[in-house]
PDB file of N, CA and C in Angstrom:
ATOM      1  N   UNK A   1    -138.731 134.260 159.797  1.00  0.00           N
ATOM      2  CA  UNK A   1    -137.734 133.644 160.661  1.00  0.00           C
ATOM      3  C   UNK A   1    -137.993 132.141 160.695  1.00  0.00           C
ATOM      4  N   UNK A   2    -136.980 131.522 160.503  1.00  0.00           N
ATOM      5  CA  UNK A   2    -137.051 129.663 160.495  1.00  0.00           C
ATOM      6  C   UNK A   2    -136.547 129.256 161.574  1.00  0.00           C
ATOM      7  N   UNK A   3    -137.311 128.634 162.468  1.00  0.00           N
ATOM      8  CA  UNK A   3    -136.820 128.060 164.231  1.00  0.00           C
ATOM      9  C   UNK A   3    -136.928 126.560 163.426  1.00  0.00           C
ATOM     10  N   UNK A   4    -135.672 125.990 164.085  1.00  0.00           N
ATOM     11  CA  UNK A   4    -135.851 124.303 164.112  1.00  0.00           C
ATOM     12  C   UNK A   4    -135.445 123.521 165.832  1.00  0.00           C
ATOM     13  N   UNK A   5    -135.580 122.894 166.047  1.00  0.00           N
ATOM     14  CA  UNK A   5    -134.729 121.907 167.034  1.00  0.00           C
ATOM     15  C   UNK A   5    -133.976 121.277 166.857  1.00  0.00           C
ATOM     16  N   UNK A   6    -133.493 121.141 165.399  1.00  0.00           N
ATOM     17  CA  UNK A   6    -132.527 120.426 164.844  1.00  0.00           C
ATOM     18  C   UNK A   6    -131.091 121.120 164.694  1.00  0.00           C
ATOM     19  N   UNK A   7    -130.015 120.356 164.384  1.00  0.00           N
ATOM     20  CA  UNK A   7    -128.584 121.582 164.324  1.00  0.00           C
ATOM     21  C   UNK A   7    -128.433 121.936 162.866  1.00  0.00           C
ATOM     22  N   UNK A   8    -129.655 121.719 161.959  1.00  0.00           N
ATOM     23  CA  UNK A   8    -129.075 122.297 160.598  1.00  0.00           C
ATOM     24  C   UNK A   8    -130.884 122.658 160.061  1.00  0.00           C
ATOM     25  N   UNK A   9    -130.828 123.456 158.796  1.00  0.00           N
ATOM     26  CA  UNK A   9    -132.476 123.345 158.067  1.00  0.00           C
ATOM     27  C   UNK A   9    -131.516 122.800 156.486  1.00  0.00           C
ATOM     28  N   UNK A  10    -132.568 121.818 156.476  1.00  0.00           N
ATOM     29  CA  UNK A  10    -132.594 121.005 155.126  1.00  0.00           C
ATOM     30  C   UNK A  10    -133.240 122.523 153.979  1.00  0.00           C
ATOM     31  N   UNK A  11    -132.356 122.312 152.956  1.00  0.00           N
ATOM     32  CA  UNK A  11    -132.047 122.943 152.074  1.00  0.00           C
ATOM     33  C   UNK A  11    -131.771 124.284 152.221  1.00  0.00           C
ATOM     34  N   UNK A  12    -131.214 124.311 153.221  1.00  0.00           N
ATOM     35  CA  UNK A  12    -130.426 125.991 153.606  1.00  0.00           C
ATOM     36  C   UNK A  12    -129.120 125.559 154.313  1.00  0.00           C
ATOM     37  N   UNK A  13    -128.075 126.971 153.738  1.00  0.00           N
ATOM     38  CA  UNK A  13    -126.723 126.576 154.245  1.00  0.00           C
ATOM     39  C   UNK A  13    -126.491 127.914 154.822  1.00  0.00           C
ATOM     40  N   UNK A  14    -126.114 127.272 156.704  1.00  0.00           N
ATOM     41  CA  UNK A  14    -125.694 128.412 157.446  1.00  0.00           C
ATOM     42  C   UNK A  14    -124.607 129.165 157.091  1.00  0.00           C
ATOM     43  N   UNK A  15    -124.354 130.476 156.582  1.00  0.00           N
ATOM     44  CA  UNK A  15    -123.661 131.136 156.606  1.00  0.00           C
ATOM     45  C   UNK A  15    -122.946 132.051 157.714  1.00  0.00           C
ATOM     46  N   UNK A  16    -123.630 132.139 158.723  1.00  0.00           N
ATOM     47  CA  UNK A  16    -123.079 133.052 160.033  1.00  0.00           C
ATOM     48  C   UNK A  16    -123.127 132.371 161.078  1.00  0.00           C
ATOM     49  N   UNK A  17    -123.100 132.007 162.183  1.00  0.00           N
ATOM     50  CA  UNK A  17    -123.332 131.954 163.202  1.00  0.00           C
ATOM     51  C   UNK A  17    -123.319 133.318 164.139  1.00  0.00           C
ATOM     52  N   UNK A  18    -124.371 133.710 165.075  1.00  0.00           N
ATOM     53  CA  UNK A  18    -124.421 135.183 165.430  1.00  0.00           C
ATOM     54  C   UNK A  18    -124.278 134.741 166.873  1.00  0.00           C
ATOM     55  N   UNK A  19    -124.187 133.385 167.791  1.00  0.00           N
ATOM     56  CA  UNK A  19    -124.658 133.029 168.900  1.00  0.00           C
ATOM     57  C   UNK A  19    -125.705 132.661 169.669  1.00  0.00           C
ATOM     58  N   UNK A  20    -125.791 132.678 170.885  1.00  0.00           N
ATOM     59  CA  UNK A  20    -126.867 132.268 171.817  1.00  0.00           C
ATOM     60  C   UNK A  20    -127.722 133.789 171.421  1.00  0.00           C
ATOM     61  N   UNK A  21    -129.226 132.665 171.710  1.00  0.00           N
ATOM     62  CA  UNK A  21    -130.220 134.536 171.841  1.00  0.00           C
ATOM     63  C   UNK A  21    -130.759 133.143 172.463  1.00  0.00           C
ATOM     64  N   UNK A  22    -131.833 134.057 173.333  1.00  0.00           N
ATOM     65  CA  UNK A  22    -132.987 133.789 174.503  1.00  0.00           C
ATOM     66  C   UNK A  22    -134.106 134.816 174.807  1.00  0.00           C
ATOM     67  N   UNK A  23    -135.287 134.165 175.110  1.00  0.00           N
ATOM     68  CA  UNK A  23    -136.348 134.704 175.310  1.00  0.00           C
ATOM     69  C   UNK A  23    -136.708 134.452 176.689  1.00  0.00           C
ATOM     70  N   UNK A  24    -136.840 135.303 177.868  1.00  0.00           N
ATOM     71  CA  UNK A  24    -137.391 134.574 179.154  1.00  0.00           C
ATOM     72  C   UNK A  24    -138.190 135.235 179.382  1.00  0.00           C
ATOM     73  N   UNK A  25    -139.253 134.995 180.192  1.00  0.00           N
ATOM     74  CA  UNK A  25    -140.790 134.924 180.819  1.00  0.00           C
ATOM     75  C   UNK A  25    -140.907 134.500 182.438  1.00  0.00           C
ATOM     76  N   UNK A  26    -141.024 135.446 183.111  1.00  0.00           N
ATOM     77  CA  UNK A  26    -141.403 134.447 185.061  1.00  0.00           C
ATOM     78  C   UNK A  26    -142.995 134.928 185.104  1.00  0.00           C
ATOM     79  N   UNK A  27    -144.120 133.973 185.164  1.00  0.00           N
ATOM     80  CA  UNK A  27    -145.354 134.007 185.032  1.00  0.00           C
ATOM     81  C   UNK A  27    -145.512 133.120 186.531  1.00  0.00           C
ATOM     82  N   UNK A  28    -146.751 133.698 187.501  1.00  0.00           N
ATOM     83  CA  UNK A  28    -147.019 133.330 188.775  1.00  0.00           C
ATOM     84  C   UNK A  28    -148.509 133.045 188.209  1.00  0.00           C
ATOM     85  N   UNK A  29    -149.208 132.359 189.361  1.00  0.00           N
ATOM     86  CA  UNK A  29    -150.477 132.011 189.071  1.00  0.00           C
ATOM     87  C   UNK A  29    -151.423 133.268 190.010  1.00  0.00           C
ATOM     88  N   UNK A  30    -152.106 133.561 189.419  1.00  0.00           N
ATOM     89  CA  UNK A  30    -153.142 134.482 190.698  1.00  0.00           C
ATOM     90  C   UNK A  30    -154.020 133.518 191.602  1.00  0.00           C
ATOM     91  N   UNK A  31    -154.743 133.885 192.588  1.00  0.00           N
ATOM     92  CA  UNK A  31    -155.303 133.155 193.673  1.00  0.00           C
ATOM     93  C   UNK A  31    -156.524 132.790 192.389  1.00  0.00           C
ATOM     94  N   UNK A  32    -157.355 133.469 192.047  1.00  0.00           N
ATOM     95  CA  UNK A  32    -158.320 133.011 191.286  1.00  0.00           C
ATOM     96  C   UNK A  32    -157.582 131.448 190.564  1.00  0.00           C
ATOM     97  N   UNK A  33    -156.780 131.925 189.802  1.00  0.00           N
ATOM     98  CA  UNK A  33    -156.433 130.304 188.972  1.00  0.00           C
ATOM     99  C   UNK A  33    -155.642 129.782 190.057  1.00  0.00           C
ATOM    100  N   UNK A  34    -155.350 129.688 191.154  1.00  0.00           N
ATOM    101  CA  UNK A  34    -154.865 128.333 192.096  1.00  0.00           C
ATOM    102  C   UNK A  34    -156.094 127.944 192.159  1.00  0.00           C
ATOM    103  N   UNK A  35    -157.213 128.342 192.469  1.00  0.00           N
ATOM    104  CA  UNK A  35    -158.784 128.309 193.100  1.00  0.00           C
ATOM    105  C   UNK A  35    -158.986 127.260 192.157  1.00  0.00           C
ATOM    106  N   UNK A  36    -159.258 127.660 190.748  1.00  0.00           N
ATOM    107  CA  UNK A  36    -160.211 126.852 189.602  1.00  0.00           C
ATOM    108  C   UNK A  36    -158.932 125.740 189.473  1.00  0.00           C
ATOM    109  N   UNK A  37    -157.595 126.164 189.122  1.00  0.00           N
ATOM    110  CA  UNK A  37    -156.927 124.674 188.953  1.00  0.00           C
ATOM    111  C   UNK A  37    -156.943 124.089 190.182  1.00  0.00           C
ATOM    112  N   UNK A  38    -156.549 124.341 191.487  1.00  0.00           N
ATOM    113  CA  UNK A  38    -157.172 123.145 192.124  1.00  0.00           C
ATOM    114  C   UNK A  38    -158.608 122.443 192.178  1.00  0.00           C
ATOM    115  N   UNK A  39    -159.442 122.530 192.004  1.00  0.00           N
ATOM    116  CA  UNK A  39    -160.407 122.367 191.657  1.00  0.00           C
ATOM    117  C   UNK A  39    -160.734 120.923 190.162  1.00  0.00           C
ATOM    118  N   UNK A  40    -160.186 121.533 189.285  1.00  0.00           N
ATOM    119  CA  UNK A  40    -159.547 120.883 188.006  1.00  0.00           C
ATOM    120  C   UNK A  40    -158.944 119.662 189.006  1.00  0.00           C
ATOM    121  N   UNK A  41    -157.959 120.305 189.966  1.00  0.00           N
ATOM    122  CA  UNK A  41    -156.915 119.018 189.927  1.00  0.00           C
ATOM    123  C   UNK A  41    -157.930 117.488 190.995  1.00  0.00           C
ATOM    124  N   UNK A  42    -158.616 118.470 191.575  1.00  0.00           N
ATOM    125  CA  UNK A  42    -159.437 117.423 192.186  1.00  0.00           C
ATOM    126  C   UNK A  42    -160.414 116.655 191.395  1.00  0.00           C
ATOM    127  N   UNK A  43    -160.872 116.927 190.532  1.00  0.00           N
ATOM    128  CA  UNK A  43    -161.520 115.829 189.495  1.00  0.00           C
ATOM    129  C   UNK A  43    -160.679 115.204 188.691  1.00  0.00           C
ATOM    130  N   UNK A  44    -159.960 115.764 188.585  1.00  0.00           N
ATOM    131  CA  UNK A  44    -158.681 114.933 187.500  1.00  0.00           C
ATOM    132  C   UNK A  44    -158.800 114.860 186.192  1.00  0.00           C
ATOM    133  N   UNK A  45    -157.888 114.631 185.011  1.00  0.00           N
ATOM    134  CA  UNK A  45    -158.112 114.921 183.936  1.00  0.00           C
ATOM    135  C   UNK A  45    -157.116 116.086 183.566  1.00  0.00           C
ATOM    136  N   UNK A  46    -157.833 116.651 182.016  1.00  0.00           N
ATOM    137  CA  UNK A  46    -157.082 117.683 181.415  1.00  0.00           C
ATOM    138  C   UNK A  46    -157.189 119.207 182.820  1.00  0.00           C
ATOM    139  N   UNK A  47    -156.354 119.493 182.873  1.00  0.00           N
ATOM    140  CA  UNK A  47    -156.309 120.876 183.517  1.00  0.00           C
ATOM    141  C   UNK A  47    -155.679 122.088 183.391  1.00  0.00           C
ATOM    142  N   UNK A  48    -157.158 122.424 182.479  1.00  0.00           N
ATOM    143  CA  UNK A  48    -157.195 123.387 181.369  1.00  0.00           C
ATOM    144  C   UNK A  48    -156.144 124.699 181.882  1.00  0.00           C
ATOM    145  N   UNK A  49    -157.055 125.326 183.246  1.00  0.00           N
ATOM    146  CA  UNK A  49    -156.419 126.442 184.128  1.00  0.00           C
ATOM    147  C   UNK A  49    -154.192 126.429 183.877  1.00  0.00           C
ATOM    148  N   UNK A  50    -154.362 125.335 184.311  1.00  0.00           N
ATOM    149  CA  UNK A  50    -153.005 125.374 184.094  1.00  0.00           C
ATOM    150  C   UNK A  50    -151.833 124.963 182.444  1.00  0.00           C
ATOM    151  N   UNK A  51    -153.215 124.169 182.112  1.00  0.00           N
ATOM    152  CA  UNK A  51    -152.213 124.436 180.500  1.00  0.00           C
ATOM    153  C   UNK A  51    -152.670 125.670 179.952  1.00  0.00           C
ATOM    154  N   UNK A  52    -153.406 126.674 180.225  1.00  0.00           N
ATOM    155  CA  UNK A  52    -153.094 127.620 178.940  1.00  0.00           C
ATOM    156  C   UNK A  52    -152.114 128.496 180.092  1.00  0.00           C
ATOM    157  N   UNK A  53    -151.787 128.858 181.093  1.00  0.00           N
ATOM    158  CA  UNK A  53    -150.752 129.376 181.867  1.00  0.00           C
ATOM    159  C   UNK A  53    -149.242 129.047 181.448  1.00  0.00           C
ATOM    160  N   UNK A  54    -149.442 127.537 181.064  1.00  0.00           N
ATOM    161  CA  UNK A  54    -148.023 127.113 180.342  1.00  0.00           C
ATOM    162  C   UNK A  54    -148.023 127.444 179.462  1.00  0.00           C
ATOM    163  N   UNK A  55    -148.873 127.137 178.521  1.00  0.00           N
ATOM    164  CA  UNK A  55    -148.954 127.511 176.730  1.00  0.00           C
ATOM    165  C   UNK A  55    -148.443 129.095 176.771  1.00  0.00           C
ATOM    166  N   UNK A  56    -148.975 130.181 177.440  1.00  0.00           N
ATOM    167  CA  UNK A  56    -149.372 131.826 177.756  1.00  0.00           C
ATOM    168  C   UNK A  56    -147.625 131.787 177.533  1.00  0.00           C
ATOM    169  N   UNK A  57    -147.007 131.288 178.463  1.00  0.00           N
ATOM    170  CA  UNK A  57    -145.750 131.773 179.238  1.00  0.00           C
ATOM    171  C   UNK A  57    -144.690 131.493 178.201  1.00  0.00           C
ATOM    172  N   UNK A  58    -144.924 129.724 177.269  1.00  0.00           N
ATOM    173  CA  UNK A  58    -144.052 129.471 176.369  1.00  0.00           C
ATOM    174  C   UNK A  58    -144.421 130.667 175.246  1.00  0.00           C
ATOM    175  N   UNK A  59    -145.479 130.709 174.547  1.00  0.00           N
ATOM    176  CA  UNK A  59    -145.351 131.503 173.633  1.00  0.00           C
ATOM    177  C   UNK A  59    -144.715 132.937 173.662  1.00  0.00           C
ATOM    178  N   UNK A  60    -144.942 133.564 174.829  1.00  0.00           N
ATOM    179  CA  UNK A  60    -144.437 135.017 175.338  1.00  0.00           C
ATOM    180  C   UNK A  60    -142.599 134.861 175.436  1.00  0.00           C
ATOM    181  N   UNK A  61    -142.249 133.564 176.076  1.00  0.00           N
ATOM    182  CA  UNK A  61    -140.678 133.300 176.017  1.00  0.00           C
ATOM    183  C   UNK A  61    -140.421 132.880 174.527  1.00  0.00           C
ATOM    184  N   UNK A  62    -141.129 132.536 173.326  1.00  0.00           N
ATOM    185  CA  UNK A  62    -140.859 131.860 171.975  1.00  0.00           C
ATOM    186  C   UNK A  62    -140.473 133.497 171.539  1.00  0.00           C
ATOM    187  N   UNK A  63    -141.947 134.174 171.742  1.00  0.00           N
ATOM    188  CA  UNK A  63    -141.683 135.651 170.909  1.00  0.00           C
ATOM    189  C   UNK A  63    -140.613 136.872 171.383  1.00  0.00           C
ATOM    190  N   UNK A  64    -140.211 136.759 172.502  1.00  0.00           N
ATOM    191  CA  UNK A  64    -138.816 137.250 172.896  1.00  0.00           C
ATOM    192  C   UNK A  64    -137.789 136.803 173.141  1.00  0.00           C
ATOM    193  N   UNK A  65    -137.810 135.506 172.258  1.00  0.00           N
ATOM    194  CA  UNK A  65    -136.330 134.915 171.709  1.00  0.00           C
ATOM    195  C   UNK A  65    -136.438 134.972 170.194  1.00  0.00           C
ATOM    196  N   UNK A  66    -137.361 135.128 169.701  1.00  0.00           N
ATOM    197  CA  UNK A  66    -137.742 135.682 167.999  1.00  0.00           C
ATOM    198  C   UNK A  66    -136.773 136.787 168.056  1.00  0.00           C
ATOM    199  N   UNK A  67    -137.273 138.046 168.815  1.00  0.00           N
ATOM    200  CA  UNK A  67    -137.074 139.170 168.998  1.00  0.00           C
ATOM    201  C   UNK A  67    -135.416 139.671 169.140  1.00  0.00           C
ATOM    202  N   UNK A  68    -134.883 138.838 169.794  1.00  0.00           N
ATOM    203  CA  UNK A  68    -133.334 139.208 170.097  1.00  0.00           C
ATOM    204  C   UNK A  68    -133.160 138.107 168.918  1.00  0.00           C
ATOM    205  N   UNK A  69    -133.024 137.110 168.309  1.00  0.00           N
ATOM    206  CA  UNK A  69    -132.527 136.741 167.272  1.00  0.00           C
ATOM    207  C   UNK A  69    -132.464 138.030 166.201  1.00  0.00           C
ATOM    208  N   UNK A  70    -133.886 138.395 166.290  1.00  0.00           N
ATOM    209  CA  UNK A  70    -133.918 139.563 165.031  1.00  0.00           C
ATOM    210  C   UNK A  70    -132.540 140.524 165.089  1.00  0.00           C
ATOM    211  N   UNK A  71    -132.828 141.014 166.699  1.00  0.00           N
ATOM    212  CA  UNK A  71    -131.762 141.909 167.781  1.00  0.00           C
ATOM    213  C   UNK A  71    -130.215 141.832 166.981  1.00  0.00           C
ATOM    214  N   UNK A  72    -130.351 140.801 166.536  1.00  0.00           N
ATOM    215  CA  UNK A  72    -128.927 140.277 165.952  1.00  0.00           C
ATOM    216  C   UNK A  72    -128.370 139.987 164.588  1.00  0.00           C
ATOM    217  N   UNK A  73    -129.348 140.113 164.364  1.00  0.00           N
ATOM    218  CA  UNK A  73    -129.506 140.067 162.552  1.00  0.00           C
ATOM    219  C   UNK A  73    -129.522 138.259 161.971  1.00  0.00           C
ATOM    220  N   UNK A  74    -130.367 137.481 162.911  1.00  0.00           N
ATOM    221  CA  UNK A  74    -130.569 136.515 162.001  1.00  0.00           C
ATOM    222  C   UNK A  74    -131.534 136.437 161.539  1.00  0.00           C
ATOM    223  N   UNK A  75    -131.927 135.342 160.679  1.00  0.00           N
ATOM    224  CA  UNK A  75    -132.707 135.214 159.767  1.00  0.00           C
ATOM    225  C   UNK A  75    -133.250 133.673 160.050  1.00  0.00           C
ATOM    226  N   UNK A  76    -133.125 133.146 161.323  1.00  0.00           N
ATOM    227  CA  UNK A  76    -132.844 131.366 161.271  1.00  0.00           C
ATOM    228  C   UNK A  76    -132.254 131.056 163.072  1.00  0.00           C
ATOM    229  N   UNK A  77    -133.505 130.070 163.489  1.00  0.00           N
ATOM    230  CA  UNK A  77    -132.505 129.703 165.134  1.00  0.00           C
ATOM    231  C   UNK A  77    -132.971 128.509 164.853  1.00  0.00           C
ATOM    232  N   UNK A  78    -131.767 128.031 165.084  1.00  0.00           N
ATOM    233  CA  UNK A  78    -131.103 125.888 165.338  1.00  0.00           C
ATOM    234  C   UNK A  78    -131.181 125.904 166.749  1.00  0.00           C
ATOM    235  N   UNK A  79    -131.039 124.468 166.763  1.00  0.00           N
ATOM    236  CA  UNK A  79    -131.143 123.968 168.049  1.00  0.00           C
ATOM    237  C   UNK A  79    -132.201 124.256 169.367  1.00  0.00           C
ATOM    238  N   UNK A  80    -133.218 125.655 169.199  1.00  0.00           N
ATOM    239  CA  UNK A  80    -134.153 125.318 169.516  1.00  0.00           C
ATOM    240  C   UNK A  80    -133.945 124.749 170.822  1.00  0.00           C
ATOM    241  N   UNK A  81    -134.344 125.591 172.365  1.00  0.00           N
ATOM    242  CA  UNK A  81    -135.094 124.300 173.055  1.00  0.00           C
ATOM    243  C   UNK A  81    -135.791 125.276 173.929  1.00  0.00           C
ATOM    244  N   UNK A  82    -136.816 124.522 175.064  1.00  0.00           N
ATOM    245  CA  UNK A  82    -137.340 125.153 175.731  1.00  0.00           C
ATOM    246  C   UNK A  82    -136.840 125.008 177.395  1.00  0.00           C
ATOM    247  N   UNK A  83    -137.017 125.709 178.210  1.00  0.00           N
ATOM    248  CA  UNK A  83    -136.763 125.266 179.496  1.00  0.00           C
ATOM    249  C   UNK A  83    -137.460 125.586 180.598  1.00  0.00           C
ATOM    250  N   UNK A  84    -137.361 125.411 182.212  1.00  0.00           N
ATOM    251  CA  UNK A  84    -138.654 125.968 182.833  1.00  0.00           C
ATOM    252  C   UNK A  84    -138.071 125.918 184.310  1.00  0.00           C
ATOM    253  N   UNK A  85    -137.923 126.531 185.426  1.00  0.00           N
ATOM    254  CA  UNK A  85    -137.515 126.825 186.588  1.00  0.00           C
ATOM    255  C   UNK A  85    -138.910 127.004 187.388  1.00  0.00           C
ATOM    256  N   UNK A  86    -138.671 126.563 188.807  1.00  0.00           N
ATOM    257  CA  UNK A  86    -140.112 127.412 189.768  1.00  0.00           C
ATOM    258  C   UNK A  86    -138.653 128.029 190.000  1.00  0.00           C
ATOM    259  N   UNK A  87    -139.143 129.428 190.461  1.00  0.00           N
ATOM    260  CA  UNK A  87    -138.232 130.538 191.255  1.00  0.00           C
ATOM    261  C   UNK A  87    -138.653 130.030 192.617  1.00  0.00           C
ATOM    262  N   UNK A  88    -139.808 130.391 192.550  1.00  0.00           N
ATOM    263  CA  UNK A  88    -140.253 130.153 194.234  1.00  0.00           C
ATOM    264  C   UNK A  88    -141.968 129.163 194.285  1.00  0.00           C
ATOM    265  N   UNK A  89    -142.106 128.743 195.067  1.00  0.00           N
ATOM    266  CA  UNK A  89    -143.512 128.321 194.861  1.00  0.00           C
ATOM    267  C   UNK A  89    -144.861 128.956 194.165  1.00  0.00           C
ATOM    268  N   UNK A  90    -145.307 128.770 192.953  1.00  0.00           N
ATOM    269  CA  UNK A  90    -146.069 129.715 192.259  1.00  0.00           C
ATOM    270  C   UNK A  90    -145.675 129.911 191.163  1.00  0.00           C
ATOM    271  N   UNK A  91    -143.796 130.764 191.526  1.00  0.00           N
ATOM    272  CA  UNK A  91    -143.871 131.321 190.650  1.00  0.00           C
ATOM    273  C   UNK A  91    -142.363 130.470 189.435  1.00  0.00           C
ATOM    274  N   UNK A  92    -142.593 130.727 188.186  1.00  0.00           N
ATOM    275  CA  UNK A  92    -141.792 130.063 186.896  1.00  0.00           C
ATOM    276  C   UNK A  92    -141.704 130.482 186.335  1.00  0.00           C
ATOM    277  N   UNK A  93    -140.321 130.313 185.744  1.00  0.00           N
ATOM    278  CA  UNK A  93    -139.512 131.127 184.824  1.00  0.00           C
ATOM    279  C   UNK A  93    -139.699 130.042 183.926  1.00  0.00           C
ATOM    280  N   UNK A  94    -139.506 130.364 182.625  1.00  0.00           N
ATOM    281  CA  UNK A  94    -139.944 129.944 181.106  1.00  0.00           C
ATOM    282  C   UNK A  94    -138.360 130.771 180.247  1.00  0.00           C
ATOM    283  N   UNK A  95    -137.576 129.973 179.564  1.00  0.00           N
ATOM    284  CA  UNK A  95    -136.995 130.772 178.247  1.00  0.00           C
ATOM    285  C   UNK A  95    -136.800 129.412 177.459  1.00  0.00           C
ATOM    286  N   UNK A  96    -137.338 130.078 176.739  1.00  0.00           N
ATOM    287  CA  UNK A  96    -136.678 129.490 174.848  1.00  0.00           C
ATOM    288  C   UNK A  96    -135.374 129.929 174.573  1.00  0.00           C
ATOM    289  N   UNK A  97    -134.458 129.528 174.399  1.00  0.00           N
ATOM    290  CA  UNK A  97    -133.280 129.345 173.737  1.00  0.00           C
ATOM    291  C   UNK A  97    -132.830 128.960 172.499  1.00  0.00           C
ATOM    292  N   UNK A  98    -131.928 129.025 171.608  1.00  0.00           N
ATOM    293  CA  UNK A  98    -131.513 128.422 170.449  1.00  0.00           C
ATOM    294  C   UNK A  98    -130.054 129.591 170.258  1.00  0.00           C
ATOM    295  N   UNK A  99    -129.337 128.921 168.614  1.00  0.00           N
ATOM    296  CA  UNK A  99    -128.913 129.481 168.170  1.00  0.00           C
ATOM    297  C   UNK A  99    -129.176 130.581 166.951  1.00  0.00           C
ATOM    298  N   UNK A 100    -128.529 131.704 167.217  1.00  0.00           N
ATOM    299  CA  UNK A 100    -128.901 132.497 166.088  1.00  0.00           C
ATOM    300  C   UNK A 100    -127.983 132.244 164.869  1.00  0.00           C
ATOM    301  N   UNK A 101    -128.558 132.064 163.572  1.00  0.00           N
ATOM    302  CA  UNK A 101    -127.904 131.917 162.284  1.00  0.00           C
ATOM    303  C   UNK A 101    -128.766 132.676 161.564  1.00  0.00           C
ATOM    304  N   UNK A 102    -127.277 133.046 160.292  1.00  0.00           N
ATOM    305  CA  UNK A 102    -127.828 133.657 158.948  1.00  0.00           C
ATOM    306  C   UNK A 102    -128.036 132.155 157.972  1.00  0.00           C
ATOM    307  N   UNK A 103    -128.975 132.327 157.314  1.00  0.00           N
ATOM    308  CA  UNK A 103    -129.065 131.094 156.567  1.00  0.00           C
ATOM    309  C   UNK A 103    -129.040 131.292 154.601  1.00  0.00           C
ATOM    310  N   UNK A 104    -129.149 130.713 154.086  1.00  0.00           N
ATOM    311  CA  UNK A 104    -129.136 130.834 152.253  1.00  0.00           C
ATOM    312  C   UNK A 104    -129.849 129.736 151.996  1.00  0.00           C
ATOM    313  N   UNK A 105    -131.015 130.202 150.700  1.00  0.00           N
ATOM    314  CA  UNK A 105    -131.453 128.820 150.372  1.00  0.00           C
ATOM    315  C   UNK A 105    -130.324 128.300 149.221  1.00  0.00           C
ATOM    316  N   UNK A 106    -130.425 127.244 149.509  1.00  0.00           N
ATOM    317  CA  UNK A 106    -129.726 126.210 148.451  1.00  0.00           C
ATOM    318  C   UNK A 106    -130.262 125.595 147.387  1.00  0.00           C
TER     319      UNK A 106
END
């Protein structure tokens, strides 16, 4: 499968357009990681606790927007983007988005 952020892939010509597909994810923090990232946040710096919580959540929303592209029979998602909501304090919603296309190499 070829993901870009761009609206076309250099040396492939879209043949289909199949539509929107999306991947979403709502990931909360447990008391343990509020504990250690605040903690983190009081020394300041990288804060680890909370980037791999982001990293965790994007990749899990990347691979179930893979998944419904497949869902659909492409082969190829343009445009690509990511996005991110708090629902409520804690807790965040995560989806990857793009378009689904059939693609051909050229």
């Amino acid at each position: 499968m070829l993901v870009t952020t761009s609206t076309h892939l250099e040396g492939y010509k879209i043949t289909q357009h199949l539509g929107i597909i999306r991947g979403i994810t709502v990931r909360s923090r447990g008391v343990g990681g509020n504990i250690m990232g605040g903690l983190q946040t009081v020394f300041g710096g990288r804060n680890s606790i909370y980037t791999e919580l982001c990293e965790t959540a994007r990749e899990e929303a990347y691979e179930l927007m893979m998944q419904h592209a497949q869902e659909h029979g492409a082969n190829a998602v343009i445009n690509m983007r990511y996005d991110a909501n708090e629902v409520m304090q804690g807790v965040t919603e995560v989806l990857a988005y793009g378009t689904a296309v059939v693609v051909e190499k050229v």
